[in-house]
PDB file of N, CA and C in Angstrom:
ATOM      1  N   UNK A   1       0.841  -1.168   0.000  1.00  0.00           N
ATOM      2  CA  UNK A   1       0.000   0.000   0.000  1.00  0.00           C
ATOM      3  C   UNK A   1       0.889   1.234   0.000  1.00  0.00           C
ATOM      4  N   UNK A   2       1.297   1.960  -1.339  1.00  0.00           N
ATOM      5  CA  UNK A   2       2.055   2.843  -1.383  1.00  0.00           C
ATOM      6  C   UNK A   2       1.177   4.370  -0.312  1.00  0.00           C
ATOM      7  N   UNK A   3       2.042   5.390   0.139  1.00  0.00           N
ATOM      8  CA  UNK A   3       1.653   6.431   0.858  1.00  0.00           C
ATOM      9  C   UNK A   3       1.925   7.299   0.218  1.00  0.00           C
ATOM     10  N   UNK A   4       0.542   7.950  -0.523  1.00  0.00           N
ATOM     11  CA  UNK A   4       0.866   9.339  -1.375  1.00  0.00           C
ATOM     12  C   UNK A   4       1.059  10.183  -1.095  1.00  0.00           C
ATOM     13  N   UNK A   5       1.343  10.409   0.509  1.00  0.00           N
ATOM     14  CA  UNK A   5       2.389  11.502   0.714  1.00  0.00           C
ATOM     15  C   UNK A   5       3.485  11.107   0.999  1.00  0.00           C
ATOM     16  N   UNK A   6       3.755   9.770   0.763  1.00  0.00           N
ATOM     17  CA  UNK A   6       5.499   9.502   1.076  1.00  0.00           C
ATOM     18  C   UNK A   6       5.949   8.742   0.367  1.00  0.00           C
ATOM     19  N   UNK A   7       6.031   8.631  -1.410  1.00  0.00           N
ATOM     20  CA  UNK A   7       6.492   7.754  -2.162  1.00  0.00           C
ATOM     21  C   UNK A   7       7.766   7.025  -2.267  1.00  0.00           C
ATOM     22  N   UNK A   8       8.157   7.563  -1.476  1.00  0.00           N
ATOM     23  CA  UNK A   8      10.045   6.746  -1.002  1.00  0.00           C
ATOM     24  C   UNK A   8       9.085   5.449   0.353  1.00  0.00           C
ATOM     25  N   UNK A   9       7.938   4.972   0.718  1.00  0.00           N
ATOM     26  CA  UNK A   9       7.715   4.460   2.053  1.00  0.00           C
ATOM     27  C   UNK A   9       6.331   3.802   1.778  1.00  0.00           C
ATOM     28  N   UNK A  10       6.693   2.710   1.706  1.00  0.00           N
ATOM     29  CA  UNK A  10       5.507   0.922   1.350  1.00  0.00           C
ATOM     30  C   UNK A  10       5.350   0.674   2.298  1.00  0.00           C
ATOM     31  N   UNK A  11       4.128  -0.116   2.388  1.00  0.00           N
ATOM     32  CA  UNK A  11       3.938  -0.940   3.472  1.00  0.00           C
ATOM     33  C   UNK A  11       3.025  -2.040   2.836  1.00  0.00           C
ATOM     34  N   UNK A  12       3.716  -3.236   3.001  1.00  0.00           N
ATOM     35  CA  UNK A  12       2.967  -4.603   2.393  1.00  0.00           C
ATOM     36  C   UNK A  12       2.239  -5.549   3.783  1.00  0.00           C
ATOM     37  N   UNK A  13       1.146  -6.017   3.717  1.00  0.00           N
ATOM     38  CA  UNK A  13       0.399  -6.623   4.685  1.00  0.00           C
ATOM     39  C   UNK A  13       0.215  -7.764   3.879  1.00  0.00           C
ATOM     40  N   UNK A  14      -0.132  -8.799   4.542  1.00  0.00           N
ATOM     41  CA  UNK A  14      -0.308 -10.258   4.193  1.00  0.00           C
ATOM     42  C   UNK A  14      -1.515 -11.241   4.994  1.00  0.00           C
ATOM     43  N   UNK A  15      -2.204 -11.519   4.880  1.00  0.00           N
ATOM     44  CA  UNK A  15      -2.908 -11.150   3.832  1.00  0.00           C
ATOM     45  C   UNK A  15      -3.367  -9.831   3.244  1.00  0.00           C
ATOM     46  N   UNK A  16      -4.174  -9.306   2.179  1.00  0.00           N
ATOM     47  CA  UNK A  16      -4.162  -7.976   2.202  1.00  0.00           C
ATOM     48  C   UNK A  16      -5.888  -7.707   3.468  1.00  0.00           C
ATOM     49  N   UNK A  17      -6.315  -8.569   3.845  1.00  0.00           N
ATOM     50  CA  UNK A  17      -7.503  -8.238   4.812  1.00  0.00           C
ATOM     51  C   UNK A  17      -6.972  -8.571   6.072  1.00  0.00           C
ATOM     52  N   UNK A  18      -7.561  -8.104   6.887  1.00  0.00           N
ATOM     53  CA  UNK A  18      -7.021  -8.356   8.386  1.00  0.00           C
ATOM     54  C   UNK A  18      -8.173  -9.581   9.016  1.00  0.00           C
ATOM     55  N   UNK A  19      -7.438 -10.210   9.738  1.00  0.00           N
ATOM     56  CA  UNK A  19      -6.463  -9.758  10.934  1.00  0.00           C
ATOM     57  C   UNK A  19      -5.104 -10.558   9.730  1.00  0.00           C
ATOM     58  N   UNK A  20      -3.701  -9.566   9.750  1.00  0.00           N
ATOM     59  CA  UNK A  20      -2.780  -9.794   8.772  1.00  0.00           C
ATOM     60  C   UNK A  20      -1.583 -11.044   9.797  1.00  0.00           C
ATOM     61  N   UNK A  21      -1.097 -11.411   8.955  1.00  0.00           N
ATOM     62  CA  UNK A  21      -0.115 -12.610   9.718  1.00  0.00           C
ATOM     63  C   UNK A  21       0.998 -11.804   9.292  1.00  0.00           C
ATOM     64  N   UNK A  22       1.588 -10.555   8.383  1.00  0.00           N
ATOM     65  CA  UNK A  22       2.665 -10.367   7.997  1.00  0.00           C
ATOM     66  C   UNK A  22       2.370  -9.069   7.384  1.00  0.00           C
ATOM     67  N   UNK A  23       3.297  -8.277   7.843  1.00  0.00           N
ATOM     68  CA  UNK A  23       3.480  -6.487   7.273  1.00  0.00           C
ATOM     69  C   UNK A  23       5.260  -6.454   7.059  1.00  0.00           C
ATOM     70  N   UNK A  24       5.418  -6.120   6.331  1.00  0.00           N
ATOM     71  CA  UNK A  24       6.551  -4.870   6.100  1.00  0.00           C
ATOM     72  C   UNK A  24       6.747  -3.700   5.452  1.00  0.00           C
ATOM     73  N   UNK A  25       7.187  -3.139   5.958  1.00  0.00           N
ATOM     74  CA  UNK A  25       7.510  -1.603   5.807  1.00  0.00           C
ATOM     75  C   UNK A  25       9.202  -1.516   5.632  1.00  0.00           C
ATOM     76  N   UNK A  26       9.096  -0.695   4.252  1.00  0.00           N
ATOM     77  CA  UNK A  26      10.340  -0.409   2.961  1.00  0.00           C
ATOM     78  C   UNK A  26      10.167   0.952   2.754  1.00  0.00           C
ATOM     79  N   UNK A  27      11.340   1.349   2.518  1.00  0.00           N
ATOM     80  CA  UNK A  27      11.446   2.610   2.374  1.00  0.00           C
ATOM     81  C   UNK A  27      13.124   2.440   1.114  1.00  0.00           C
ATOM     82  N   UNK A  28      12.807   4.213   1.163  1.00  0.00           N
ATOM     83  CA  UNK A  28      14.381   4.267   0.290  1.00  0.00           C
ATOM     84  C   UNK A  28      15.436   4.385   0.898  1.00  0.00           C
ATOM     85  N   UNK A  29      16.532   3.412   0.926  1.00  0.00           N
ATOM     86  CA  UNK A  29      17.674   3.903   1.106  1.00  0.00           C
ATOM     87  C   UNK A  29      18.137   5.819   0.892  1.00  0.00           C
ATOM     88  N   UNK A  30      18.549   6.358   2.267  1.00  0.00           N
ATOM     89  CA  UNK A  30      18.820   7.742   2.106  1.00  0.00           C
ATOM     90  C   UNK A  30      17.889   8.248   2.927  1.00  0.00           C
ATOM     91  N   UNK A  31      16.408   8.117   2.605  1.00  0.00           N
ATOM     92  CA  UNK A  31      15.061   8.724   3.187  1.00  0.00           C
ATOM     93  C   UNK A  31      15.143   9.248   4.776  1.00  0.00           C
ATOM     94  N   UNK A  32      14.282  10.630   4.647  1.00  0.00           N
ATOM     95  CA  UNK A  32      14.161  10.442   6.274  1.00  0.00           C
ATOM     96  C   UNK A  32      13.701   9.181   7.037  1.00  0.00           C
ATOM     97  N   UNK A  33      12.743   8.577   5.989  1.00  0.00           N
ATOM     98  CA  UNK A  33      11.880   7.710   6.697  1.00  0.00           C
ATOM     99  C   UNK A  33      13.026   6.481   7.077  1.00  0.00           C
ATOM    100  N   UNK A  34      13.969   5.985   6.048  1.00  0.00           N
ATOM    101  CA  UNK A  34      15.337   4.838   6.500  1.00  0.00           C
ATOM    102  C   UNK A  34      15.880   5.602   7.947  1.00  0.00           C
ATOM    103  N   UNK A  35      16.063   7.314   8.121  1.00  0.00           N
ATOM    104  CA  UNK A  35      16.923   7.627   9.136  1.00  0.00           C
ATOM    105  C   UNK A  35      15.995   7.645  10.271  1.00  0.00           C
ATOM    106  N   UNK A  36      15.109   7.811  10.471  1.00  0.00           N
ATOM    107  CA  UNK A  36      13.964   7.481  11.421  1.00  0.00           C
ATOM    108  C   UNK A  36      13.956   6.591  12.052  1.00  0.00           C
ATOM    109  N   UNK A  37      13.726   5.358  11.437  1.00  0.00           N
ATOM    110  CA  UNK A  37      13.725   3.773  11.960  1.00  0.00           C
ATOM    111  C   UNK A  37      15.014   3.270  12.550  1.00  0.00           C
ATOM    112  N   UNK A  38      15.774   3.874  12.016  1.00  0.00           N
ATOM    113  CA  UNK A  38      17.189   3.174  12.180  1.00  0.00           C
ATOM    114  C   UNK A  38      17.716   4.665  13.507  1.00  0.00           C
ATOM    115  N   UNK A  39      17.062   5.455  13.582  1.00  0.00           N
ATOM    116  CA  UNK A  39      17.852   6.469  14.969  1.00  0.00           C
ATOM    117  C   UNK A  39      17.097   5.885  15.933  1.00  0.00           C
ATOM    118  N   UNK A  40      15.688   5.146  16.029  1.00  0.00           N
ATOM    119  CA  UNK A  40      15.149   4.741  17.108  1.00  0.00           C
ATOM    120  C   UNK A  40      15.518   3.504  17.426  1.00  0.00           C
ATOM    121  N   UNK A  41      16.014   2.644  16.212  1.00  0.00           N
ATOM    122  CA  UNK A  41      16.343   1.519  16.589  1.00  0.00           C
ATOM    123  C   UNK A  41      18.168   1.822  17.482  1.00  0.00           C
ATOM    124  N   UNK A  42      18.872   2.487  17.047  1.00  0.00           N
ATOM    125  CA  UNK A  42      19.826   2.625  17.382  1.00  0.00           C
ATOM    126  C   UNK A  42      19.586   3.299  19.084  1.00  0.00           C
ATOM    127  N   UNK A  43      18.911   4.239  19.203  1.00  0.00           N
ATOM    128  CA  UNK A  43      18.311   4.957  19.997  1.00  0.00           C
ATOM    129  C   UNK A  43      18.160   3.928  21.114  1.00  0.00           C
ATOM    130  N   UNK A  44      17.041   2.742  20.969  1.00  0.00           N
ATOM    131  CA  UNK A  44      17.004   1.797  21.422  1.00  0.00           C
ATOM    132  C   UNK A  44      17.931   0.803  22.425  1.00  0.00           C
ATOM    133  N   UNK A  45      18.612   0.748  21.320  1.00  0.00           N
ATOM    134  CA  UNK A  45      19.850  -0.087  21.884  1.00  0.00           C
ATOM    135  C   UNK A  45      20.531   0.590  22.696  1.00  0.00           C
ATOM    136  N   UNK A  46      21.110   1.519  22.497  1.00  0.00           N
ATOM    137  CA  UNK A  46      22.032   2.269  23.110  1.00  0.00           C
ATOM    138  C   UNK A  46      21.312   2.666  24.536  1.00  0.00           C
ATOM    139  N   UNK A  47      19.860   2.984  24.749  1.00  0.00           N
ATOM    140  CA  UNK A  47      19.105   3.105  25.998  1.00  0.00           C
ATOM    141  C   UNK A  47      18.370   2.185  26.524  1.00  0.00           C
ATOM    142  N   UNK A  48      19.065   1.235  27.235  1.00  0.00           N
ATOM    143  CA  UNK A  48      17.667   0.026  27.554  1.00  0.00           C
ATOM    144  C   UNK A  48      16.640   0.263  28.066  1.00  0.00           C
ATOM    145  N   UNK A  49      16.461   1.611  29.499  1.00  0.00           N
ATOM    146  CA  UNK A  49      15.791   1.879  29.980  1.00  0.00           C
ATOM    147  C   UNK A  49      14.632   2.580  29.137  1.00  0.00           C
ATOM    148  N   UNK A  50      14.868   3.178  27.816  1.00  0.00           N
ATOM    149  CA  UNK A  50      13.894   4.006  26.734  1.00  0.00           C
ATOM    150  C   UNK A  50      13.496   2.636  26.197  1.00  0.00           C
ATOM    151  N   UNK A  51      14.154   1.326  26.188  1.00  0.00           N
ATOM    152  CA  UNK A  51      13.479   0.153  25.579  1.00  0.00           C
ATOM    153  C   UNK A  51      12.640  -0.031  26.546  1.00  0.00           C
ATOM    154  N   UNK A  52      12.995  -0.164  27.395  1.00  0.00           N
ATOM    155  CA  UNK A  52      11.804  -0.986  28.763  1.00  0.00           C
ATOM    156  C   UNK A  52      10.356   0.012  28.809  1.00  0.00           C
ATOM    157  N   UNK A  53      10.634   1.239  28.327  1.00  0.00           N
ATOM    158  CA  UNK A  53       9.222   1.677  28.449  1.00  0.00           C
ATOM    159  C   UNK A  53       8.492   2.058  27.315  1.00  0.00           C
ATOM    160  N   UNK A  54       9.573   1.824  26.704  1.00  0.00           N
ATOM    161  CA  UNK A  54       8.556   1.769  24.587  1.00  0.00           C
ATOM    162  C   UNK A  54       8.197  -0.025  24.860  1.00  0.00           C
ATOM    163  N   UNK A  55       8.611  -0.725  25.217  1.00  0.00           N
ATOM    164  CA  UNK A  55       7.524  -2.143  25.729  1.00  0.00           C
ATOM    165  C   UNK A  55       6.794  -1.956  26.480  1.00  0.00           C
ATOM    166  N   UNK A  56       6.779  -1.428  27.564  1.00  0.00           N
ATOM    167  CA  UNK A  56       5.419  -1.074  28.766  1.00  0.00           C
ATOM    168  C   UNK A  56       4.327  -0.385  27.552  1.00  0.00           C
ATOM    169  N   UNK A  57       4.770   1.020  26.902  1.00  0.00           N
ATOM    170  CA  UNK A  57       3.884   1.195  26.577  1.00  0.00           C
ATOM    171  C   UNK A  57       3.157   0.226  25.514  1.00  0.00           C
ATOM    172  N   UNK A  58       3.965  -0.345  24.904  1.00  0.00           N
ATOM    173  CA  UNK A  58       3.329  -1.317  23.853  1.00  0.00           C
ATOM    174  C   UNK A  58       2.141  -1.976  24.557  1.00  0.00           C
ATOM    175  N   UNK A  59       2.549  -2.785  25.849  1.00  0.00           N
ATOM    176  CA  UNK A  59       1.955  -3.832  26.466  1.00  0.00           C
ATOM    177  C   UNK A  59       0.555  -3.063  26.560  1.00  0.00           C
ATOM    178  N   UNK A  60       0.685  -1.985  27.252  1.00  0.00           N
ATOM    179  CA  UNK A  60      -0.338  -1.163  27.875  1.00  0.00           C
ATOM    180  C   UNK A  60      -1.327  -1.179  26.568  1.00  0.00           C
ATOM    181  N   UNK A  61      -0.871  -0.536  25.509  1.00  0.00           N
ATOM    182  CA  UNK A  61      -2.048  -0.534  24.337  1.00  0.00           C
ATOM    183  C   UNK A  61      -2.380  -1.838  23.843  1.00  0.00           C
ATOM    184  N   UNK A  62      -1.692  -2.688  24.080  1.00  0.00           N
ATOM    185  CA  UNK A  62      -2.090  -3.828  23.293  1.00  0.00           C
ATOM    186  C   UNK A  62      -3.087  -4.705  24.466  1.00  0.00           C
ATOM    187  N   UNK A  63      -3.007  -4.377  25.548  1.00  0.00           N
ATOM    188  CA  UNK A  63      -3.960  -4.814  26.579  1.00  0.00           C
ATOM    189  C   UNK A  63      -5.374  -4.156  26.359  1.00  0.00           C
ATOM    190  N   UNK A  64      -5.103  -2.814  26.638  1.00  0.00           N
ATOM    191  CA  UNK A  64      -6.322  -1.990  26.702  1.00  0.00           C
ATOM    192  C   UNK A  64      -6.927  -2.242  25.051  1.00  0.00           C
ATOM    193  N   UNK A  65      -6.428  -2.312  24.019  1.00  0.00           N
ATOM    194  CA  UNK A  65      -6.637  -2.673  22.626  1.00  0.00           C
ATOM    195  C   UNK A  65      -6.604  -3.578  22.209  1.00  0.00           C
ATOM    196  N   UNK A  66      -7.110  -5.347  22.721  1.00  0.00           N
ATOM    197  CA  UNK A  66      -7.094  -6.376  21.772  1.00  0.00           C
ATOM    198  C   UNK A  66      -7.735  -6.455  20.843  1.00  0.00           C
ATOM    199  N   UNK A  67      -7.060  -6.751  19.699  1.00  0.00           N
ATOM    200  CA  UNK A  67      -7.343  -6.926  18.036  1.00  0.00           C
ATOM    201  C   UNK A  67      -7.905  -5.836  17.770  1.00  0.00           C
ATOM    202  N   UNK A  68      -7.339  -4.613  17.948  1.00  0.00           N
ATOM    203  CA  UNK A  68      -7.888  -2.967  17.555  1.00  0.00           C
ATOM    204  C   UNK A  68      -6.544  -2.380  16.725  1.00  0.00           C
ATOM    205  N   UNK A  69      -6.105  -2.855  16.018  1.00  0.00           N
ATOM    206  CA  UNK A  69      -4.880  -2.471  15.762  1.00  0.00           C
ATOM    207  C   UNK A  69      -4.621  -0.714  15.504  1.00  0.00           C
ATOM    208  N   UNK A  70      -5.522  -0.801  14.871  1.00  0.00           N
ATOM    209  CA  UNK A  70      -5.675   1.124  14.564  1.00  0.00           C
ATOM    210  C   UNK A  70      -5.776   1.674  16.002  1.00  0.00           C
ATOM    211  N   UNK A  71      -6.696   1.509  17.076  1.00  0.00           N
ATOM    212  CA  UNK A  71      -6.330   2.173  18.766  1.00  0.00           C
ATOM    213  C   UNK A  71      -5.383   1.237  18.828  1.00  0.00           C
ATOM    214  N   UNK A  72      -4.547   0.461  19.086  1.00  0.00           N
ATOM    215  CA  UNK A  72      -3.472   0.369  19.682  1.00  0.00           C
ATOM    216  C   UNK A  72      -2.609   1.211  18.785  1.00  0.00           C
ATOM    217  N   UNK A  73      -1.883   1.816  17.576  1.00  0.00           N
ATOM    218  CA  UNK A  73      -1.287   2.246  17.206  1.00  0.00           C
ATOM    219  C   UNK A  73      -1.858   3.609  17.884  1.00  0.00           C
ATOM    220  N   UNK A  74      -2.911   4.378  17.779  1.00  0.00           N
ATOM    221  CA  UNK A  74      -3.145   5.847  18.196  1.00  0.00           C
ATOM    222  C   UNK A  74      -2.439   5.887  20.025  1.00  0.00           C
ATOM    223  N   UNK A  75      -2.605   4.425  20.697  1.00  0.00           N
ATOM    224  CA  UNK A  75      -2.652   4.786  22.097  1.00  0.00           C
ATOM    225  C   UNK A  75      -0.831   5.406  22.130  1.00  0.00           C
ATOM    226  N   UNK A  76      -0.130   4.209  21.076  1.00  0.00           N
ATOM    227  CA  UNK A  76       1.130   4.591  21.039  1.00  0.00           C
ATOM    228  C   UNK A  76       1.718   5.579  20.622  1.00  0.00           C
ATOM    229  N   UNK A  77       0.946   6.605  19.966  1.00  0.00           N
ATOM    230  CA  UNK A  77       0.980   7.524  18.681  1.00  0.00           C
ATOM    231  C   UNK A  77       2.201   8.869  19.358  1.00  0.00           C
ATOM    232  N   UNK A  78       1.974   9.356  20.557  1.00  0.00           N
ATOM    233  CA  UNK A  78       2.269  10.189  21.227  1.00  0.00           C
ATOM    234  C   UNK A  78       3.906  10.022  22.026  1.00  0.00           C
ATOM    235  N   UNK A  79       3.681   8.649  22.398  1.00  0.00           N
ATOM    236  CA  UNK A  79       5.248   8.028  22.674  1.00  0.00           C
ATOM    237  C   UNK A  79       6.120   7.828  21.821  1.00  0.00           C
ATOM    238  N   UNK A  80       5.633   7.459  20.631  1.00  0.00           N
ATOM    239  CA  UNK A  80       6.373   7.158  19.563  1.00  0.00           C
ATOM    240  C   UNK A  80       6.428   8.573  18.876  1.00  0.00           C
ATOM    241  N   UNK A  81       6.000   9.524  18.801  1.00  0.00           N
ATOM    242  CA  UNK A  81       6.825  11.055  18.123  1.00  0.00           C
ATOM    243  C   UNK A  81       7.883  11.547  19.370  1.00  0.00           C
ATOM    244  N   UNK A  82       7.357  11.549  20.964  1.00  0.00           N
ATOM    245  CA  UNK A  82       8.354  11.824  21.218  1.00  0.00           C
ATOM    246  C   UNK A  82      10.004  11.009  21.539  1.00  0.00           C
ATOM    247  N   UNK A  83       9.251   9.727  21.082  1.00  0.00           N
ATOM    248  CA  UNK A  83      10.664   8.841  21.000  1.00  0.00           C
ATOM    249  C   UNK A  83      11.545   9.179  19.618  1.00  0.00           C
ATOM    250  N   UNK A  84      10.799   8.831  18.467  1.00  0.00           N
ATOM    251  CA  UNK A  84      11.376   9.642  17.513  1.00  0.00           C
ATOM    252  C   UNK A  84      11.946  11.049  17.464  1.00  0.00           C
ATOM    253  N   UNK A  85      11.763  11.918  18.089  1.00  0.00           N
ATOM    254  CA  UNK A  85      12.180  13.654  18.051  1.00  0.00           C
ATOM    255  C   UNK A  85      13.428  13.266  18.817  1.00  0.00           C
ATOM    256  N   UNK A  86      13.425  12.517  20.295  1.00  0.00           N
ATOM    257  CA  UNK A  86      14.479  12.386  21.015  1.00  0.00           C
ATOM    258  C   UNK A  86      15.770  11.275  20.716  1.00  0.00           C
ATOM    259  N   UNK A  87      15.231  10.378  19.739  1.00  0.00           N
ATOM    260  CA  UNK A  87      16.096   9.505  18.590  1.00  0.00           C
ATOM    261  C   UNK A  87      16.972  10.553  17.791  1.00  0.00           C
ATOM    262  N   UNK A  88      16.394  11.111  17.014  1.00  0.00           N
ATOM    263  CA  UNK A  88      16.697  11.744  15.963  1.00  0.00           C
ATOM    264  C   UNK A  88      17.767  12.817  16.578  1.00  0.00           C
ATOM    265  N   UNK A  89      17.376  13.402  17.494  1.00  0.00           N
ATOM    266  CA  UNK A  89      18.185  14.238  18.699  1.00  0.00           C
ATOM    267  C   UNK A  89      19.588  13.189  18.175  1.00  0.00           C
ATOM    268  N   UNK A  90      19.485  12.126  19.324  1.00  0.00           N
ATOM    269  CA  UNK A  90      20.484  11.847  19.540  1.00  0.00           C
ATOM    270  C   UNK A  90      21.638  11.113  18.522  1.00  0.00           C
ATOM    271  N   UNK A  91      21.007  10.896  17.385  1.00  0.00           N
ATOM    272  CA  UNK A  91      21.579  10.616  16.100  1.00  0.00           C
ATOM    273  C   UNK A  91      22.142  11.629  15.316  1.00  0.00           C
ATOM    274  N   UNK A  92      21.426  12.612  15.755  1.00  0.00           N
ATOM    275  CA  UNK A  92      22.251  14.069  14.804  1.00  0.00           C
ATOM    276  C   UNK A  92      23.685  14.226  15.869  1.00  0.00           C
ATOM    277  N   UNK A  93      23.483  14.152  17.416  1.00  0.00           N
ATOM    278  CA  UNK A  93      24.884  14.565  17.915  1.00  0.00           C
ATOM    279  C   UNK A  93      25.706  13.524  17.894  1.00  0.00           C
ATOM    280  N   UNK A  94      24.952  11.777  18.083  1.00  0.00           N
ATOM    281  CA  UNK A  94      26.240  10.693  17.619  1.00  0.00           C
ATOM    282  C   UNK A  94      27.034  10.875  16.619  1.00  0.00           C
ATOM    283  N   UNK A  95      26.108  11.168  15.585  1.00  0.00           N
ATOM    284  CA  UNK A  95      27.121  11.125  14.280  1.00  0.00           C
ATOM    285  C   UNK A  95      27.922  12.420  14.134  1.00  0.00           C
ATOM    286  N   UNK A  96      27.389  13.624  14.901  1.00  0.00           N
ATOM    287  CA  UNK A  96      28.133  14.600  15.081  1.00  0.00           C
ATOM    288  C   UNK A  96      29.618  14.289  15.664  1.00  0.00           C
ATOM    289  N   UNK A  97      29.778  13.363  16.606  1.00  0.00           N
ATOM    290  CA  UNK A  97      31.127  13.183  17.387  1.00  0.00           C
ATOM    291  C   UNK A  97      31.861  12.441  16.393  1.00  0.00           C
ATOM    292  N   UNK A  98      31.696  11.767  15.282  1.00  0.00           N
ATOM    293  CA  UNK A  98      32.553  11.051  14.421  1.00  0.00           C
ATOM    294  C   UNK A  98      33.415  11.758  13.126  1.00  0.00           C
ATOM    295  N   UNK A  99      32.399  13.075  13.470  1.00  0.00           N
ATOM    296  CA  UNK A  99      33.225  13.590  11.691  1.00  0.00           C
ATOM    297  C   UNK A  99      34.152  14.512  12.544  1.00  0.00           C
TER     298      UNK A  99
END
């Protein structure tokens, strides 16, 4: 399901009706959207304690939201921009210390 406001950023579901057994999400090499995923994932790692509560919150929506996938993504919606803003933070000054 291409995103016509973000043609560098797919997302394939499997089946295409829900409830889906399989999604991925592709993007372009370069894209904000590649530097996004990859500053939170890095983000991630590097903070276990920012992992332990991007899982709480997961748990939390996916409790309060069984098989709601659209409210469980909104419950997360708010944690996940400011995890991303504070990713992205910290990916602009990591890579800042290398050059």
């Amino acid at each position: 399901m291409p995103d016509l406001e973000s043609p560098d950023y797919h997302f394939f579901g499997k089946p295409a009706g829900r409830p889906r057994t399989h999604h991925v999400h592709v993007c372009q090499a370069g894209s904000l959207h590649e530097l996004r995923h990859l500053a939170v994932r890095d983000f991630l790692r590097a903070h276990p304690a920012e992992a332990e509560a991007y899982a709480a919150v997961k748990l939390t929506a996916a409790v309060r939201h069984p098989g709601e996938r659209v409210a469980y993504m909104a419950a997360k919606g708010p944690f996940i921009e400011d995890l991303e803003r504070r990713a992205l933070a910290w990916a602009t000054n990591a890579s800042a210390d290398f050059r």
